[in-house]
Protein backbone atom coordinates (compact mmCIF):
# COMPACT_ATOMS: atom_id res chain seq x y z
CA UNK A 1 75.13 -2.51 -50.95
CA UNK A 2 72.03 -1.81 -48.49
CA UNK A 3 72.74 0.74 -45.83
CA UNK A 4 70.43 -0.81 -43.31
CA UNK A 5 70.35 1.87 -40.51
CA UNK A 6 70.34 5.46 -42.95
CA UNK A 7 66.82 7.13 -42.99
CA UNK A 8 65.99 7.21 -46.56
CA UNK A 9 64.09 10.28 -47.41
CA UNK A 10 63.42 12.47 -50.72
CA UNK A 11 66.40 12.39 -53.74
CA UNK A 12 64.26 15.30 -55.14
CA UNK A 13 63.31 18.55 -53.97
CA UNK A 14 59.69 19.16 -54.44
CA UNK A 15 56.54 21.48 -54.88
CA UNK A 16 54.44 20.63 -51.73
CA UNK A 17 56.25 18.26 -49.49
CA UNK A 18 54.60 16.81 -46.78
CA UNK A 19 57.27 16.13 -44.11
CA UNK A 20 55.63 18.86 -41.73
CA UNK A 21 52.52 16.66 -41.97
CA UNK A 22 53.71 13.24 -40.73
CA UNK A 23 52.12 13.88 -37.25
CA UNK A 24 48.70 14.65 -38.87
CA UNK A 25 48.61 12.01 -41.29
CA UNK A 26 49.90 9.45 -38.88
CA UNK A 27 46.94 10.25 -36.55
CA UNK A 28 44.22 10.07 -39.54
CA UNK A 29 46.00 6.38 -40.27
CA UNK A 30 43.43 3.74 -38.80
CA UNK A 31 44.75 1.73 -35.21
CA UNK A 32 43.56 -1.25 -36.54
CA UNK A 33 45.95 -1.07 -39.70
CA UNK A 34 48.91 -0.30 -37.61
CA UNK A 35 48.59 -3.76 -36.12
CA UNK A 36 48.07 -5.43 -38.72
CA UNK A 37 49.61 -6.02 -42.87
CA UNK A 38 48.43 -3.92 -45.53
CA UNK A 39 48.95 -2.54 -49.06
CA UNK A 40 49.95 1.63 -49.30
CA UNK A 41 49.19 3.40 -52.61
CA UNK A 42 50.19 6.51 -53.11
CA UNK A 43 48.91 7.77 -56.66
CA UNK A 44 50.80 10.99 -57.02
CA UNK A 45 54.05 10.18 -54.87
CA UNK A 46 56.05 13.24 -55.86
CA UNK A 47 59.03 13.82 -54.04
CA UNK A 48 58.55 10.50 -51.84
CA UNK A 49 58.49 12.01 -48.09
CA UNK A 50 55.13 10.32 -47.26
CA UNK A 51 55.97 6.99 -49.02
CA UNK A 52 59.67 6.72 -47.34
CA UNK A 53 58.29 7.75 -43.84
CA UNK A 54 55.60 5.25 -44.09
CA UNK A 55 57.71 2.14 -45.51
CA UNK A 56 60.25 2.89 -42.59
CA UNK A 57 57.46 3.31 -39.83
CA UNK A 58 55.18 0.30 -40.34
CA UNK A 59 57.24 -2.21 -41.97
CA UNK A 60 54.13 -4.53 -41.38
CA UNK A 61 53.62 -2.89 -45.21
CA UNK A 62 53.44 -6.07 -47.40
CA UNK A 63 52.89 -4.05 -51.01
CA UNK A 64 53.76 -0.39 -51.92
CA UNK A 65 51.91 0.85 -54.93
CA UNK A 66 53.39 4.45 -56.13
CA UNK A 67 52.31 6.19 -59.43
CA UNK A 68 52.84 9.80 -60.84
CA UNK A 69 51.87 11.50 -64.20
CA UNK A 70 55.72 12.80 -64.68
CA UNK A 71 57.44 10.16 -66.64
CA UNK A 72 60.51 12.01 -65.00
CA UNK A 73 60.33 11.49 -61.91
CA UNK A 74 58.42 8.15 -61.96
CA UNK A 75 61.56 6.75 -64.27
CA UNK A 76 63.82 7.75 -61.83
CA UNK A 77 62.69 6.08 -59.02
CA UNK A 78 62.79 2.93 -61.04
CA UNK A 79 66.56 4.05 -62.10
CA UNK A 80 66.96 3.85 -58.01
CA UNK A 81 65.35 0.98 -57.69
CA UNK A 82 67.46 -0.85 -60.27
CA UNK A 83 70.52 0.79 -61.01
CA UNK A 84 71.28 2.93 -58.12
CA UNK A 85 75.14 2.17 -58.47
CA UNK A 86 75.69 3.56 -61.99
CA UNK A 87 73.66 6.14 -60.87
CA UNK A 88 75.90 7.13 -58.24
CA UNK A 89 78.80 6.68 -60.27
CA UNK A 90 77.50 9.14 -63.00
CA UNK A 91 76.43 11.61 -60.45
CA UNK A 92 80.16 11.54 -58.19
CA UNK A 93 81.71 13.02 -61.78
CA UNK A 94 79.19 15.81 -62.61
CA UNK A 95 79.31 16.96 -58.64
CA UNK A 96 83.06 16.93 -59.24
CA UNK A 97 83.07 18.50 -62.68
CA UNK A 98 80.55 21.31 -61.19
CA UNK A 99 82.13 21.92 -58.10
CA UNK A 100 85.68 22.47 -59.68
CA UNK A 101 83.70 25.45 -61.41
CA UNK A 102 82.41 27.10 -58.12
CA UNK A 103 84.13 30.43 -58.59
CA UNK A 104 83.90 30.55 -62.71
CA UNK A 105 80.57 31.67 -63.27
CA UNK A 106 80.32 31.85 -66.82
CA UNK A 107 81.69 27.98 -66.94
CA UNK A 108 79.69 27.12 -64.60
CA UNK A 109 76.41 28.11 -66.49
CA UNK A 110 77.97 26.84 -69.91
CA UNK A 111 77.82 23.61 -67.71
CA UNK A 112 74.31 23.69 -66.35
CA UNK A 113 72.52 25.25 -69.65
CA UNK A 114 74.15 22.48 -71.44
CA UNK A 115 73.01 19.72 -69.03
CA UNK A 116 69.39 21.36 -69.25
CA UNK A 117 69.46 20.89 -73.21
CA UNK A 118 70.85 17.31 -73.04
CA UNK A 119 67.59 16.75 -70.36
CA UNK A 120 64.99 18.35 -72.74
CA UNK A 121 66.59 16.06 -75.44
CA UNK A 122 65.43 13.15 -74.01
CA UNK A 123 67.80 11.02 -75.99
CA UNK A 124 70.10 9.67 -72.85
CA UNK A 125 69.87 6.18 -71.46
CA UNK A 126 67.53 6.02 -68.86
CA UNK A 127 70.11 6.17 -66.15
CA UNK A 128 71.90 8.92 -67.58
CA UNK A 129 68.41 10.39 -67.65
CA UNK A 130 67.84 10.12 -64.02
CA UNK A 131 71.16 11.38 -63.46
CA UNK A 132 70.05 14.65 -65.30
CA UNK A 133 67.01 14.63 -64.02
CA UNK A 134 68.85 15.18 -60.02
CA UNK A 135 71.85 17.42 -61.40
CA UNK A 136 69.25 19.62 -62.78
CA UNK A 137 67.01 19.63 -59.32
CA UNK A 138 69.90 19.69 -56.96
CA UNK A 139 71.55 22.73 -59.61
CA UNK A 140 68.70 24.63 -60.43
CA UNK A 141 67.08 28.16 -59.03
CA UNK A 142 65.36 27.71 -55.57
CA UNK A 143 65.13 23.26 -56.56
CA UNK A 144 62.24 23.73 -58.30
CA UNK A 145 60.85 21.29 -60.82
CA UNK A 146 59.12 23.59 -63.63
CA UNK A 147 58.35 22.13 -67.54
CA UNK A 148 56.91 24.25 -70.54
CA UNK A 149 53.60 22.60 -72.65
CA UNK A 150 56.32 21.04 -74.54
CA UNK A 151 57.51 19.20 -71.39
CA UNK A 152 60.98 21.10 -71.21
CA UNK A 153 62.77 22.11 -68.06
CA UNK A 154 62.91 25.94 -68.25
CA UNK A 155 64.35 26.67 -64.33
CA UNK A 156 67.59 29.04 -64.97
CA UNK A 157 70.66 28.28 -62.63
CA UNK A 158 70.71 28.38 -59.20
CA UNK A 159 73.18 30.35 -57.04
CA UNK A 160 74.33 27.02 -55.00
CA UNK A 161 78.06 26.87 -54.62
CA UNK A 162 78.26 23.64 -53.72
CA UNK A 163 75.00 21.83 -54.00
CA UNK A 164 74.66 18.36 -52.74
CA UNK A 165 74.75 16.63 -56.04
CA UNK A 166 75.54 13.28 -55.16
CA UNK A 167 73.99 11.29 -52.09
CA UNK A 168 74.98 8.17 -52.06
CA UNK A 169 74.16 7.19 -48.92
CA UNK A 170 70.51 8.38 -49.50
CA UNK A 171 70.23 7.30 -52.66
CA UNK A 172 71.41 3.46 -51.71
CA UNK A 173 68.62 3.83 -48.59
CA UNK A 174 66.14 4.89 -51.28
CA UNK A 175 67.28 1.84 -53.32
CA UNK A 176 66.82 -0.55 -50.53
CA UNK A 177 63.52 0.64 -49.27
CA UNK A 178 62.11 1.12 -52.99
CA UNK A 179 62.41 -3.06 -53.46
CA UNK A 180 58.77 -3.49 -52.41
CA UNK A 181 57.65 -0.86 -54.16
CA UNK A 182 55.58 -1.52 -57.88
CA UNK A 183 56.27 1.67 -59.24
CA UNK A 184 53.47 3.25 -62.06
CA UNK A 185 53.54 6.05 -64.67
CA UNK A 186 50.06 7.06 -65.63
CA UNK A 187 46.81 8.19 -64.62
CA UNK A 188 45.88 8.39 -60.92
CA UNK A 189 42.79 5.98 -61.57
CA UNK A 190 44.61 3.06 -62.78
CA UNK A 191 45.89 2.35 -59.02
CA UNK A 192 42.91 1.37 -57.98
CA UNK A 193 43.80 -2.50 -59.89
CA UNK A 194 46.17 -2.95 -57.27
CA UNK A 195 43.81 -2.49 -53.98
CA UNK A 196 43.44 -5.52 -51.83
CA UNK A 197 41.40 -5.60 -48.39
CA UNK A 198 43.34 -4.09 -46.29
CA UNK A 199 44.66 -0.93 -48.72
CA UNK A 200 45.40 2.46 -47.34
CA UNK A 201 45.00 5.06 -49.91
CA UNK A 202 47.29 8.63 -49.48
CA UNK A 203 46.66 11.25 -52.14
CA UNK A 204 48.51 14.33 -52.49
CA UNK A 205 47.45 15.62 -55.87
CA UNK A 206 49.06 18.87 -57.25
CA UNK A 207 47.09 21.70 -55.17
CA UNK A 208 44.71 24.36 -56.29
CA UNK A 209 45.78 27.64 -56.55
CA UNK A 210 45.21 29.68 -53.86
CA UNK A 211 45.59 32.49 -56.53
CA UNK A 212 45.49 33.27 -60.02
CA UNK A 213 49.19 34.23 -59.91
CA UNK A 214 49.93 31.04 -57.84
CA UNK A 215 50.07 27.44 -59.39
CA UNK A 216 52.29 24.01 -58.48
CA UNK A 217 50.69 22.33 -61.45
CA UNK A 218 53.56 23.06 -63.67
CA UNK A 219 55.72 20.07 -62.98
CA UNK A 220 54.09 17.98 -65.56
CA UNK A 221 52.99 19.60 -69.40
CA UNK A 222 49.20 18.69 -68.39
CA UNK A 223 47.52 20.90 -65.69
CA UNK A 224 45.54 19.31 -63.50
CA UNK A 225 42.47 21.99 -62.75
CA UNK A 226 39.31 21.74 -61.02
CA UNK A 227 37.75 18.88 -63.70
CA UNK A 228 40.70 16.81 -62.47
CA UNK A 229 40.09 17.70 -59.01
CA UNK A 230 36.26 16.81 -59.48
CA UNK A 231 37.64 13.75 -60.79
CA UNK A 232 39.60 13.10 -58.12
CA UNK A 233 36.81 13.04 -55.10
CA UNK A 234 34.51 11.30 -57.44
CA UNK A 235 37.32 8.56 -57.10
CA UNK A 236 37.64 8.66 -53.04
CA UNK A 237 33.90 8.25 -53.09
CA UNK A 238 34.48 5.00 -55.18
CA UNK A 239 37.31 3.65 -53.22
CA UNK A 240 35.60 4.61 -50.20
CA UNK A 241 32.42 2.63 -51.18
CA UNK A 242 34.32 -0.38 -51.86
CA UNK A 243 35.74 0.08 -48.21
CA UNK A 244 39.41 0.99 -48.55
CA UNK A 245 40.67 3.69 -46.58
CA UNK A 246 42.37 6.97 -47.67
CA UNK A 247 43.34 10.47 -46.84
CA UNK A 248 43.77 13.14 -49.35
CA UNK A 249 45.64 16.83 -48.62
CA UNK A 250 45.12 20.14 -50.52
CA UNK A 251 45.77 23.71 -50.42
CA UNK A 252 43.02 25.27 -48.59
CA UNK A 253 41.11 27.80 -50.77
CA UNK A 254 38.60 28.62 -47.92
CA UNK A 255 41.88 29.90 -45.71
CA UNK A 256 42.51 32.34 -49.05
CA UNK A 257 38.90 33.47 -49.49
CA UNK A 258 36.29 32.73 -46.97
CA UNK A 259 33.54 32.37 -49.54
CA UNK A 260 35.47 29.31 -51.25
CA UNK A 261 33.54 26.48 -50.77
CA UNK A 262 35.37 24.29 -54.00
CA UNK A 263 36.56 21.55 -51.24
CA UNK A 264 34.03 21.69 -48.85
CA UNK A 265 31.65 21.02 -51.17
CA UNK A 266 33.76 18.16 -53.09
CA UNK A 267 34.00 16.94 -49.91
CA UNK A 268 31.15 17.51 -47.66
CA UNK A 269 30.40 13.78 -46.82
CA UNK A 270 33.84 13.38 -45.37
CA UNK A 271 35.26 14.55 -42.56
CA UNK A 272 37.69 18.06 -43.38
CA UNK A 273 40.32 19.07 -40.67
CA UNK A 274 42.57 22.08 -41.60
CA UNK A 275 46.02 22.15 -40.45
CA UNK A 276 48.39 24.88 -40.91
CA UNK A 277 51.39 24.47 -43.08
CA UNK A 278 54.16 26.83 -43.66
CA UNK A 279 54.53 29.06 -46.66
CA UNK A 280 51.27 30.46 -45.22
CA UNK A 281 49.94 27.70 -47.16
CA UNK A 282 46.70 26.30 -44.93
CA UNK A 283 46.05 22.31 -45.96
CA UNK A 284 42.83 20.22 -45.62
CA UNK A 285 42.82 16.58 -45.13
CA UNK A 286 39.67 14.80 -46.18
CA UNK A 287 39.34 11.57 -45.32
CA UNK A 288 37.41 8.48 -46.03
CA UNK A 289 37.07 7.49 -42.45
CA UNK A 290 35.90 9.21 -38.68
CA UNK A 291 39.00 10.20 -36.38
């Protein structure tokens, strides 16, 4: 069943969205591609809202490359891709099941806990997985998407009455959009195989902390720290070499601390425009190409 005319946007809440950037990133996007086909690769999709705004924009896309280090989410996008209706079936009885529990507290958290443990077991079907994997986002404190060194989900219960559990319309938009879409589980580098002449590159890897108290690395058991952001612009300058183009966004450490000049540096034969964000979180956007 496609649903044609829905908007498909996120399934997931997640660290760092970029939906209040869409008017930036749309400007940094070359005229020329707009006119023409071309491949999008997005090496650390996250919660999707770049990649669904950008398959719904420019359908002149012929090839969507997406790839993220969390086996997690990266399964469950091929769950939608494939299987959305069992999906959807699975998720209707746990929104049902939770709901009825809305004013019995204790139940109710006897009922999460017990779907974080079967998560952390990682011994479901992979639907059943994905399932989890939303009841546990949509269900947990504040949505967020938090795993130990051991890779287990540690968010406590949120205080959602009645969450949005199940959206099947969404989730049967994210289906249909998702068919053009190779979908990769690995390391950020290896997208760089799929790059063909006219490629747009859009990276959005997990930001720097603006803080030592302050981190959105912890959604997958490996931090990514400054070697892997070093890595990171060492692979724009190769891309960008070989003539694809790309944008990259951040957290801007200079907006923290004046005397910050991590990205600048990284970056200083690109051009850097700052944008503000909220959470009173300021965002750069290299990119591998003059505006």
């Amino acid at each position: 069943m496609k649903q044609m005319n829905k908007i498909a946007k996120p399934f997931v809440k997640w660290a760092g969205g970029k939906a209040q950037l869409l008017t930036e990133i749309d400007n940094a996007i070359p005229s020329y591609m707009k006119q023409t086909q071309f491949t999008y690769i997005e090496p650390f999709v996250g919660g999707g809202a770049i990649l669904f705004w950008i398959l719904q924009k420019y359908p002149n896309i012929k090839h969507a490359i997406i790839n993220d280090i969390n086996t997690d989410l990266t399964n469950s996008y091929q769950t939608i891709k494939e299987n959305v209706e069992e999906l959807i079936s699975i998720l209707k009885k746990w929104k049902k099941e939770y709901h009825s529990l809305k004013d019995k507290l204790e139940e109710k958290k006897e009922y999460y806990y017990s779907k974080r443990k079967q998560f952390n077991n990682r011994n479901s079907d992979k639907t059943s997985q994905t399932a989890l994997f939303i009841f546990l986002n949509r269900t947990c404190f504040n949505g967020l998407y938090r795993v130990n060194r051991k890779n287990e989900f540690n968010v406590p219960i949120g205080s959602y009455k009645t969450p949005m559990i199940c959206d099947e319309d969404n989730l049967r938009a994210v289906s249909d959009v998702l068919q053009k879409v190779t979908i990769l589980n690995g390391d950020f580098e290896a997208t760089m195989e799929y790059a063909e002449n006219n490629t747009l590159f859009y990276f959005d890897p997990p930001y720097k902390p603006l803080s030592e108290t302050s981190s959105f690395n912890s959604y997958a058991k490996d931090e990514f720290d400054d070697s892997e952001q070093i890595r990171l612009a060492k692979f724009c300058e190769k891309i960008d070499i070989l003539g694809y183009q790309w944008i990259l966004s951040n957290s801007d450490v200079k907006g923290k601390n004046p005397n910050d000049n991590f990205f600048d540096e990284l970056y200083n034969k690109f051009d850097i425009k700052r944008v503000l964000a909220r959470r009173n979180i300021n965002r750069m956007v290299p990119n591998g190409f003059e505006i």
